[in-house]
C-alpha atoms as a PDB file:
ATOM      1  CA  UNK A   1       0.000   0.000   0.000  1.00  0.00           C
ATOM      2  CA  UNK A   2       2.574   2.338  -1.159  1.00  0.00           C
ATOM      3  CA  UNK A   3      -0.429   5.465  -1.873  1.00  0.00           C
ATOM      4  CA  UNK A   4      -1.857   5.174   1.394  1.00  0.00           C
ATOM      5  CA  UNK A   5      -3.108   9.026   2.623  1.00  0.00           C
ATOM      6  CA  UNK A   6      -3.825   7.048   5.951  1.00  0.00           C
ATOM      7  CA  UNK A   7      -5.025   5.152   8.273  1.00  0.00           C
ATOM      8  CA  UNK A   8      -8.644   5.446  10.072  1.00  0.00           C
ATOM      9  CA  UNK A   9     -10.321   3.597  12.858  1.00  0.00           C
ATOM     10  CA  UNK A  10     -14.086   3.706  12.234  1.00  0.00           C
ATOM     11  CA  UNK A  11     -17.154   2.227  13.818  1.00  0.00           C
ATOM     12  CA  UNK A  12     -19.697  -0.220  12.326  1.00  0.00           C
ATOM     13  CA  UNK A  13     -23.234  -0.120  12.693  1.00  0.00           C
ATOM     14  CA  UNK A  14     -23.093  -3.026  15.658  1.00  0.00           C
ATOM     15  CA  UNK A  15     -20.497  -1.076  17.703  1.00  0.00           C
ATOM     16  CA  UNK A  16     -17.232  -2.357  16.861  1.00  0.00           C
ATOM     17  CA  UNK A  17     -14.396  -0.461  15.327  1.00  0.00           C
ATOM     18  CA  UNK A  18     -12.351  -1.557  12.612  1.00  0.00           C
ATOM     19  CA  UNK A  19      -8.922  -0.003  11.151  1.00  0.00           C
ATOM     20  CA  UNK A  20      -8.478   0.644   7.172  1.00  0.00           C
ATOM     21  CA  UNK A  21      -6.330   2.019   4.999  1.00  0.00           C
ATOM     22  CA  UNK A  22      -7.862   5.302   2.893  1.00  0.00           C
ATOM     23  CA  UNK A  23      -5.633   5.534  -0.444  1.00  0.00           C
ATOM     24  CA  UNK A  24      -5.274   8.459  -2.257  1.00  0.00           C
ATOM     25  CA  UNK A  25      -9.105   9.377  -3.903  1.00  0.00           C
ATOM     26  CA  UNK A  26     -10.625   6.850  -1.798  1.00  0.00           C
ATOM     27  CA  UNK A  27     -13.095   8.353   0.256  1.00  0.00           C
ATOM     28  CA  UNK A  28     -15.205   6.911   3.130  1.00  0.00           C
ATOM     29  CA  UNK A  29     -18.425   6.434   3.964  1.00  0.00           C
ATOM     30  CA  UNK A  30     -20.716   9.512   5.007  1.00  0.00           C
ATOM     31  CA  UNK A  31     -21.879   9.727   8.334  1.00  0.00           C
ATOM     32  CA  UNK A  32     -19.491   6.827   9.870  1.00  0.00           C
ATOM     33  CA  UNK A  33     -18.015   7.949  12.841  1.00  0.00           C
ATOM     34  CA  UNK A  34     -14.239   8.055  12.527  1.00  0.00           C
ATOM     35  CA  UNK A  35     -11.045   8.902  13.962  1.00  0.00           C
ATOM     36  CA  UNK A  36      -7.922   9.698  12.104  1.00  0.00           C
ATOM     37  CA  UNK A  37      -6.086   9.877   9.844  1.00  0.00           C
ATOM     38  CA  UNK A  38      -2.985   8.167  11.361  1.00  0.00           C
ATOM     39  CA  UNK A  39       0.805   8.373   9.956  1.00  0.00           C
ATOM     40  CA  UNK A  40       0.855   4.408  10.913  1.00  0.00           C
ATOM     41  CA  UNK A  41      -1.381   1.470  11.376  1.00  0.00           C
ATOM     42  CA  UNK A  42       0.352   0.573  14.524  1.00  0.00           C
ATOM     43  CA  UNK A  43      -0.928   4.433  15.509  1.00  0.00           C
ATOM     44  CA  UNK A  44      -4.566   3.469  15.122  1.00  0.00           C
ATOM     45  CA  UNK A  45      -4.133  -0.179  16.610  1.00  0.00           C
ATOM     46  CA  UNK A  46      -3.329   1.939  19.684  1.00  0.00           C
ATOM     47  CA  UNK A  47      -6.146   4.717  19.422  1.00  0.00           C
ATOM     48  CA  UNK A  48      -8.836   1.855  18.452  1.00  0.00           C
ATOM     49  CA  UNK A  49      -7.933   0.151  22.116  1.00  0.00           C
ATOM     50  CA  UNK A  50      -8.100   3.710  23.563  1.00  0.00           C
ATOM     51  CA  UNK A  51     -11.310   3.909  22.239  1.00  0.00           C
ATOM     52  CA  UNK A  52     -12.363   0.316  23.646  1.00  0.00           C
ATOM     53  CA  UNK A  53     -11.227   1.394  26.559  1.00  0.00           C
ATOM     54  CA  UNK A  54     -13.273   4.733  27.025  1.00  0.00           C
ATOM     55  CA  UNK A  55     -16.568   2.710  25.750  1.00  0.00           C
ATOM     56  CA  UNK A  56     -16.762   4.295  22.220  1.00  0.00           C
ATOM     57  CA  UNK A  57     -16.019   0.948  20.505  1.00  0.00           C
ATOM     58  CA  UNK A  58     -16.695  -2.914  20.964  1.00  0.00           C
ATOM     59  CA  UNK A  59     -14.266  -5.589  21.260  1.00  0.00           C
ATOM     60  CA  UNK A  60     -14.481  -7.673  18.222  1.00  0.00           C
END
């Protein structure tokens, strides 16, 4: 993923949070509730158990 912009945690409709990868013109879905971008995806691994952690997101 060489023309990644970065990376996002964002939540599903059943509560969990997942992490992807936006490249360059991707866009994401309107009215998801997201948090990022992130220079790595070891960056959001960390903020998505933050997140856990403060109730925001399920455990998978």
């Amino acid at each position: 993923m060489n023309d990644t912009t970065g990376w996002y945690v964002v939540k599903r409709p059943e509560g969990s949070c997942e992490i992807v990868a936006v490249e360059v013109g991707q866009t994401l879905e309107e009215g998801t509730e997201r948090w990022g971008p992130f220079a790595s995806q070891s960056e959001a691994f960390a903020r998505r158990v933050g997140l856990i952690r403060a109730g925001k997101c399920q455990p998978i």
